[in-house]
Structures are given as structure tokens and as C-alpha cells.
N, C-alpha and C. Protein backbone atom coordinates (compact mmCIF):
# COMPACT_ATOMS: atom_id res chain seq x y z
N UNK A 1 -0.20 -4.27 -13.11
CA UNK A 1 0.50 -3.54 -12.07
C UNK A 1 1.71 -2.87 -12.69
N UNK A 2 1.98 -1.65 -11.98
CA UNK A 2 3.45 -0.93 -12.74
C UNK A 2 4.04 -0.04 -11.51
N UNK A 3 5.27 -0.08 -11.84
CA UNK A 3 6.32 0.46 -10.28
C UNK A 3 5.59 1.99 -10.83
N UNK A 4 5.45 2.35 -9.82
CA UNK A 4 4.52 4.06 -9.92
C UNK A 4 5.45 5.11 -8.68
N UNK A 5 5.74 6.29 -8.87
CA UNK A 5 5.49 7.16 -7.52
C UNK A 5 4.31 7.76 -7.44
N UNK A 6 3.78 7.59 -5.94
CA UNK A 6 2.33 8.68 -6.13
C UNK A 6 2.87 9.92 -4.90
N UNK A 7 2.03 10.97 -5.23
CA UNK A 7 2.20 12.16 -3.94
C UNK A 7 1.12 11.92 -3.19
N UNK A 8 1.38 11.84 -2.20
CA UNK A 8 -0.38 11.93 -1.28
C UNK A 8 -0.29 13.41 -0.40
N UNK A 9 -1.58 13.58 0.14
CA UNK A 9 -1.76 14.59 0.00
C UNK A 9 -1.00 15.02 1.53
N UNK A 10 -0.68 14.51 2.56
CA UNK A 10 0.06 14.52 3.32
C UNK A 10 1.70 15.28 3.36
N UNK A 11 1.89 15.20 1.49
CA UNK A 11 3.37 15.31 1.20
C UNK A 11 4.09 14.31 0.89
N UNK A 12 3.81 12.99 1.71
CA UNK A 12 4.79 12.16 1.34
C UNK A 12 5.06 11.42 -0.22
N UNK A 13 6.39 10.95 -0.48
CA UNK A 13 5.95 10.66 -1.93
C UNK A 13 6.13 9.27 -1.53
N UNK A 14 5.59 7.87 -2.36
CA UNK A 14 5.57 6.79 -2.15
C UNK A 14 6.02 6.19 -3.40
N UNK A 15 6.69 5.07 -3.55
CA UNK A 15 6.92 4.66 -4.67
C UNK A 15 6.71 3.09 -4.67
N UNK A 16 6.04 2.33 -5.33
CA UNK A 16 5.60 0.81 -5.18
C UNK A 16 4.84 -0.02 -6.42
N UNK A 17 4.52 -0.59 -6.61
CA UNK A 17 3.46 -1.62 -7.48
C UNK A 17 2.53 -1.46 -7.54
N UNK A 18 1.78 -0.50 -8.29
CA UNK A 18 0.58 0.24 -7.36
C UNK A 18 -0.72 -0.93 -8.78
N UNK A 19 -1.75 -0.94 -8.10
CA UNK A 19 -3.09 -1.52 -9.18
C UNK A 19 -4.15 -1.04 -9.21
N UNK A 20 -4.94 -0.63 -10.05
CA UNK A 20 -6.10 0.31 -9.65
C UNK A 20 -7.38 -0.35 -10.66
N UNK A 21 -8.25 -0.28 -9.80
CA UNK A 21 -9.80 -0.58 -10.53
C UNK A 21 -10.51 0.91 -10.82
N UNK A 22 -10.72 0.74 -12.26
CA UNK A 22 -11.79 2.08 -12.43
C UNK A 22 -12.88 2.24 -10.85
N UNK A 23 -13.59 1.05 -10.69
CA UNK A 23 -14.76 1.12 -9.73
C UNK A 23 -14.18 1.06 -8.57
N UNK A 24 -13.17 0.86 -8.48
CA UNK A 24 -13.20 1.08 -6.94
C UNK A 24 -12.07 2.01 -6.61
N UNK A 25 -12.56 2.83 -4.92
CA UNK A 25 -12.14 3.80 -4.66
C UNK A 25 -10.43 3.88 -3.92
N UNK A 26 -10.04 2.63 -3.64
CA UNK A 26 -8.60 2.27 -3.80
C UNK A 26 -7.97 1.73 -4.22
N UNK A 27 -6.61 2.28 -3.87
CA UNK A 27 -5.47 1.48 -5.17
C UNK A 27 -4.33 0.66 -3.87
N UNK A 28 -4.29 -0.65 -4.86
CA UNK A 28 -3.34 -1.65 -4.05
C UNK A 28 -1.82 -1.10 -4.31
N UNK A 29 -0.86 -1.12 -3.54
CA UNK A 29 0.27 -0.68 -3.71
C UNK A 29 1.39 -2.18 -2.45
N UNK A 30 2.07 -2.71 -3.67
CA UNK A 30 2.51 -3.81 -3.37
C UNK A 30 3.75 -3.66 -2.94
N UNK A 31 5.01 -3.89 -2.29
CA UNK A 31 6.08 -3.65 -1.72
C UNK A 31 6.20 -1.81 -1.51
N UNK A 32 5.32 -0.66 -0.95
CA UNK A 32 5.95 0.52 -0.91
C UNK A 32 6.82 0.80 -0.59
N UNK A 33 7.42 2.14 -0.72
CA UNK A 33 8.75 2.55 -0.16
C UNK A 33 8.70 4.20 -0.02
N UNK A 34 9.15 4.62 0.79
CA UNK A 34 8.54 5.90 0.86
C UNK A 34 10.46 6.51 0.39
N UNK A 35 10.30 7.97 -0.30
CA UNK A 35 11.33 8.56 -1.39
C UNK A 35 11.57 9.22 0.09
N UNK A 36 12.85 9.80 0.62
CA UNK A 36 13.46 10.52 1.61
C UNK A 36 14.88 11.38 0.92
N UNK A 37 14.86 12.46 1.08
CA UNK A 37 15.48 13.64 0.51
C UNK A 37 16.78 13.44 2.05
N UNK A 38 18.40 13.45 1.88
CA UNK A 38 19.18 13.20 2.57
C UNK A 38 19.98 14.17 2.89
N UNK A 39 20.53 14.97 3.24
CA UNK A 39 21.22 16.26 3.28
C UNK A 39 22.52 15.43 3.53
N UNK A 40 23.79 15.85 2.70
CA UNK A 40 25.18 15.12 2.42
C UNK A 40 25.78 15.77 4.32
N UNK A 41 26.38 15.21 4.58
CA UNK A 41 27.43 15.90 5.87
C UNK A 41 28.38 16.54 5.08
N UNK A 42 29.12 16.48 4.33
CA UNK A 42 30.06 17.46 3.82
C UNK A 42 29.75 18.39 3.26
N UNK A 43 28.44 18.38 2.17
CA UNK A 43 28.14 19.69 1.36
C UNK A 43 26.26 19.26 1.54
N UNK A 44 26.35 20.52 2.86
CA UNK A 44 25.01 20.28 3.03
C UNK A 44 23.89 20.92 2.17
N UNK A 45 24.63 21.84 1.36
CA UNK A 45 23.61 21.98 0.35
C UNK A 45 23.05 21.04 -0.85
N UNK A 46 23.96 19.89 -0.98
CA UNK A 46 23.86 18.36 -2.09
C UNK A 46 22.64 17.53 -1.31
N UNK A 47 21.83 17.61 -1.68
CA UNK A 47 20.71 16.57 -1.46
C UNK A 47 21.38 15.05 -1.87
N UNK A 48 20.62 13.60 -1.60
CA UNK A 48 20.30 12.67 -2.54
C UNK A 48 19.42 11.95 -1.55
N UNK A 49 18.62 11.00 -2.86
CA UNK A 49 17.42 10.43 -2.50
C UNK A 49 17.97 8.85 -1.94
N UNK A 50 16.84 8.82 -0.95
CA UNK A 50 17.32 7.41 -0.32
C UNK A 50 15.44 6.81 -0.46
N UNK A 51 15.47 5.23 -0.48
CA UNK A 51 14.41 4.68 -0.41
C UNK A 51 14.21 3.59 0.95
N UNK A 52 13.16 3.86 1.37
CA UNK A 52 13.37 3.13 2.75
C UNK A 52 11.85 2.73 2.53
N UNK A 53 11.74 1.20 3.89
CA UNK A 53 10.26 0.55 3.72
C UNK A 53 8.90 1.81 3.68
N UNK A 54 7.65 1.53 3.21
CA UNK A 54 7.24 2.31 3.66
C UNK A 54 5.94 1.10 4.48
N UNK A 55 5.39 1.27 5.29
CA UNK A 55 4.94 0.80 6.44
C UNK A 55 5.15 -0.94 6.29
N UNK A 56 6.48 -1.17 6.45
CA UNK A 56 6.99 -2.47 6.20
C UNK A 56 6.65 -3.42 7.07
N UNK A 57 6.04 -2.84 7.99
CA UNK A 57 5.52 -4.67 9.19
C UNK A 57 3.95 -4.91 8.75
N UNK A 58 3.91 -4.37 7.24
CA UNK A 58 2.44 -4.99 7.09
C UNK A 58 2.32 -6.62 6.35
N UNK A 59 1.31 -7.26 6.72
CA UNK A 59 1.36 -8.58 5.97
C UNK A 59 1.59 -8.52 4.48
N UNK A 60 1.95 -9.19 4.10
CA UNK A 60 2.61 -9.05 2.64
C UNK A 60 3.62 -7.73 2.03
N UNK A 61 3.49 -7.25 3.06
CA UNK A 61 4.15 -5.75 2.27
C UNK A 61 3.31 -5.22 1.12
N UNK A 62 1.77 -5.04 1.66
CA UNK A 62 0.85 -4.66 0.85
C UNK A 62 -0.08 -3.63 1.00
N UNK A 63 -0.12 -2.49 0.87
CA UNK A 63 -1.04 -1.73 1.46
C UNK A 63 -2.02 -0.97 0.20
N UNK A 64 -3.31 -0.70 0.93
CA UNK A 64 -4.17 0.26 0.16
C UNK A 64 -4.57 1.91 0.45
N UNK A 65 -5.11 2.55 -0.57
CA UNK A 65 -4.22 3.77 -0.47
C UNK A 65 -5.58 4.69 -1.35
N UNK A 66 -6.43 5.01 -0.36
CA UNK A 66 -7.77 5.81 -1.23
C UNK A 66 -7.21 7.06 -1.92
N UNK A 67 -8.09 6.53 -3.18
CA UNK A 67 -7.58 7.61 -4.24
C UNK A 67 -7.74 9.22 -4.06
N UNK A 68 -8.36 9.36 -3.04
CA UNK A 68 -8.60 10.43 -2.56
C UNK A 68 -7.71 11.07 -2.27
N UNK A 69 -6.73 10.43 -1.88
CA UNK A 69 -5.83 11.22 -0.90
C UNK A 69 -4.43 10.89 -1.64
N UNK A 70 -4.52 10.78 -2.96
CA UNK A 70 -3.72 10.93 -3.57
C UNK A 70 -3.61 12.29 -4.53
N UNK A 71 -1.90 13.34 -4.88
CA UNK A 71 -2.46 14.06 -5.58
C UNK A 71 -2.25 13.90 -6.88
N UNK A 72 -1.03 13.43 -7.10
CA UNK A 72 -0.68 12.94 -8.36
C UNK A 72 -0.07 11.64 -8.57
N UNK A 73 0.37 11.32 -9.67
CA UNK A 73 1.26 9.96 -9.77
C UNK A 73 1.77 9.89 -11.12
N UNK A 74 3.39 9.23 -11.11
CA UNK A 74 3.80 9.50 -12.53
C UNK A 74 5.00 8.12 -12.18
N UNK A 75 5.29 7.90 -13.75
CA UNK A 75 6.03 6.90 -13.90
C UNK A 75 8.20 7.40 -13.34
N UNK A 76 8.48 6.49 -13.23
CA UNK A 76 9.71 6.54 -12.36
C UNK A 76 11.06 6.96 -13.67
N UNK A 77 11.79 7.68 -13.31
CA UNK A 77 13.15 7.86 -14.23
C UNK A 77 14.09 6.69 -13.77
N UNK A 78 14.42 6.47 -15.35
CA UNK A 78 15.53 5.20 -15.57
C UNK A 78 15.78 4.73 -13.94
N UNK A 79 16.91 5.75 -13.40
CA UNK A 79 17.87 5.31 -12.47
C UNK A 79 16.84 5.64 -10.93
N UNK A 80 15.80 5.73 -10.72
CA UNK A 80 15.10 5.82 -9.73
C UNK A 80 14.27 4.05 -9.80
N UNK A 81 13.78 3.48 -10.92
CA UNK A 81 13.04 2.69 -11.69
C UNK A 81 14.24 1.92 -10.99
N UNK A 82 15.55 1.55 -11.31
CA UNK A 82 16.19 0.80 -11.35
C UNK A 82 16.73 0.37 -9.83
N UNK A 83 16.74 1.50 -8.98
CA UNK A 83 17.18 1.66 -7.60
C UNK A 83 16.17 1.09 -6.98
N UNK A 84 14.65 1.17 -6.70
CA UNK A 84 14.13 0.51 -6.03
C UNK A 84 14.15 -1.17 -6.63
N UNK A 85 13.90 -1.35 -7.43
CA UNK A 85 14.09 -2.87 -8.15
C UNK A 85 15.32 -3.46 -8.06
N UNK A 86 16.26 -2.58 -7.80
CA UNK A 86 17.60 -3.56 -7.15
C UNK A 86 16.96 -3.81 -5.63
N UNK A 87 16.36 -2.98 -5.12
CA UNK A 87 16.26 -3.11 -3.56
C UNK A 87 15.10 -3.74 -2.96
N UNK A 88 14.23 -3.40 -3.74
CA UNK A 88 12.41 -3.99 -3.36
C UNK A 88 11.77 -5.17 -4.27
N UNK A 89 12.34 -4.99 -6.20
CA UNK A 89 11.87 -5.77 -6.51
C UNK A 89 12.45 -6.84 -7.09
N UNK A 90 12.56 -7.21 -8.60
CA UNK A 90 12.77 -8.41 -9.23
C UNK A 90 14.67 -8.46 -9.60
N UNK A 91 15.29 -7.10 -8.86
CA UNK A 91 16.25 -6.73 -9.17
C UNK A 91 16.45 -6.79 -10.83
N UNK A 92 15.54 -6.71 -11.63
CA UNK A 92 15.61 -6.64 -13.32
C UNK A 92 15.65 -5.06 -13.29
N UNK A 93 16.84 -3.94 -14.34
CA UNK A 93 17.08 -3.10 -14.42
C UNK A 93 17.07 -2.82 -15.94
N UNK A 94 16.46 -1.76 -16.19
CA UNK A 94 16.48 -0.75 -17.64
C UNK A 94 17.27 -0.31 -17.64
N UNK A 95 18.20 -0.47 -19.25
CA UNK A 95 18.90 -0.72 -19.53
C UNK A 95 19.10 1.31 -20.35
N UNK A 96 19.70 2.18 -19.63
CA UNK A 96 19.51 3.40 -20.33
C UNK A 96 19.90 3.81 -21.74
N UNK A 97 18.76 3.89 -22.50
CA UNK A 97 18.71 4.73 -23.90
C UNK A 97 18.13 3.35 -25.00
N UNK A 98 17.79 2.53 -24.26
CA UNK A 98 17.21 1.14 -25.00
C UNK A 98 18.84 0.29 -25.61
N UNK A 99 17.53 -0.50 -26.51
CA UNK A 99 18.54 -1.10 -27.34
C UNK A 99 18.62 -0.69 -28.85
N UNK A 100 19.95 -0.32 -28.98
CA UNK A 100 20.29 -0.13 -30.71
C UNK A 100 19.69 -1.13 -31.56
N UNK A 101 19.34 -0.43 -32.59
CA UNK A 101 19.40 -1.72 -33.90
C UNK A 101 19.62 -0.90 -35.27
């Protein structure tokens, strides 16, 4: 399993634990959270991203998600990676630019 965002084809973007079997036609996606674009009140042209449940009264906080109706999916930047995992997961955070040696 790996923290993923996917696009579905709806628009929405989702971001979660996602697991996928070659053979089969859906993918498990474990704590989601759906990405929401915020317009600032002072400078409404400043966006920022907020993460909120995404269909959170499900049992386990587990949902499946036919690959069909997905359009893409890509791995998360540092401080996006790190924001939901303070909030959804193991709160363990990457550490930006690695470690020196």
C-alpha cells in the first residue's frame, strides 16, 4: 500500500492508501480524504489546499474505487505527503531533501 492522490473522472481529487491487484478491477483506498482548493478572505485571489474526510461514515474508513473511473494517479509532494499523515495517518513525516551523509 502507498499514500497516492488519484483524479477520478468526476474531477474530484482523492488522496489515501490506495492497493491495487493487477486482476482485479478495483482499488482499495484506506483512510481517503478528498484535496479542497480554499479561496483566502483577504486575498481572494491566494488559493490553499485543505484535506477533509472523504466519505468518512464508512466502516473502517475504507472504500473501493473502480479503476475505471479513475484518470490518473501520482505520488504526493513532501509537504502534501506530510499534511495528510499528520492528520489521517501514522503522523510519521519526510523529512525534506533526505538525509546528508
Amino acid at each position: 500500500m502507498a499514500i497516492r492522490v488519484i483524479k477520478l473522472v468526476t474531477g474530484e481529487e482523492v488522496i489515501g492508501d490506495i492497493s491495487s491487484e493487477a486482476a482485479n478491477e478495483k482499488i482499495q483506498v484506506r483512510k481517503p480524504c478528498a484535496v479542497m482548493l480554499v479561496a483566502s478572505k483577504s486575498t481572494p485571489d491566494n488559493h490553499s489546499m485543505a484535506l477533509i474526510p472523504y466519505a468518512g461514515y464508512t466502516k473502517d474508513h475504507e472504500i473501493e474505487i473502480f479503476k475505471k473511473a479513475i484518470v490518473w494517479t501520482a505520488e504526493l509532494e513532501e509537504d502534501v505527503y506530510n499534511q495528510y499523515n499528520m492528520i489521517f495517518g501514522t503522523g510519521i513525516q519526510i523529512v525534506p531533501g533526505g538525509i546528508q551523509r
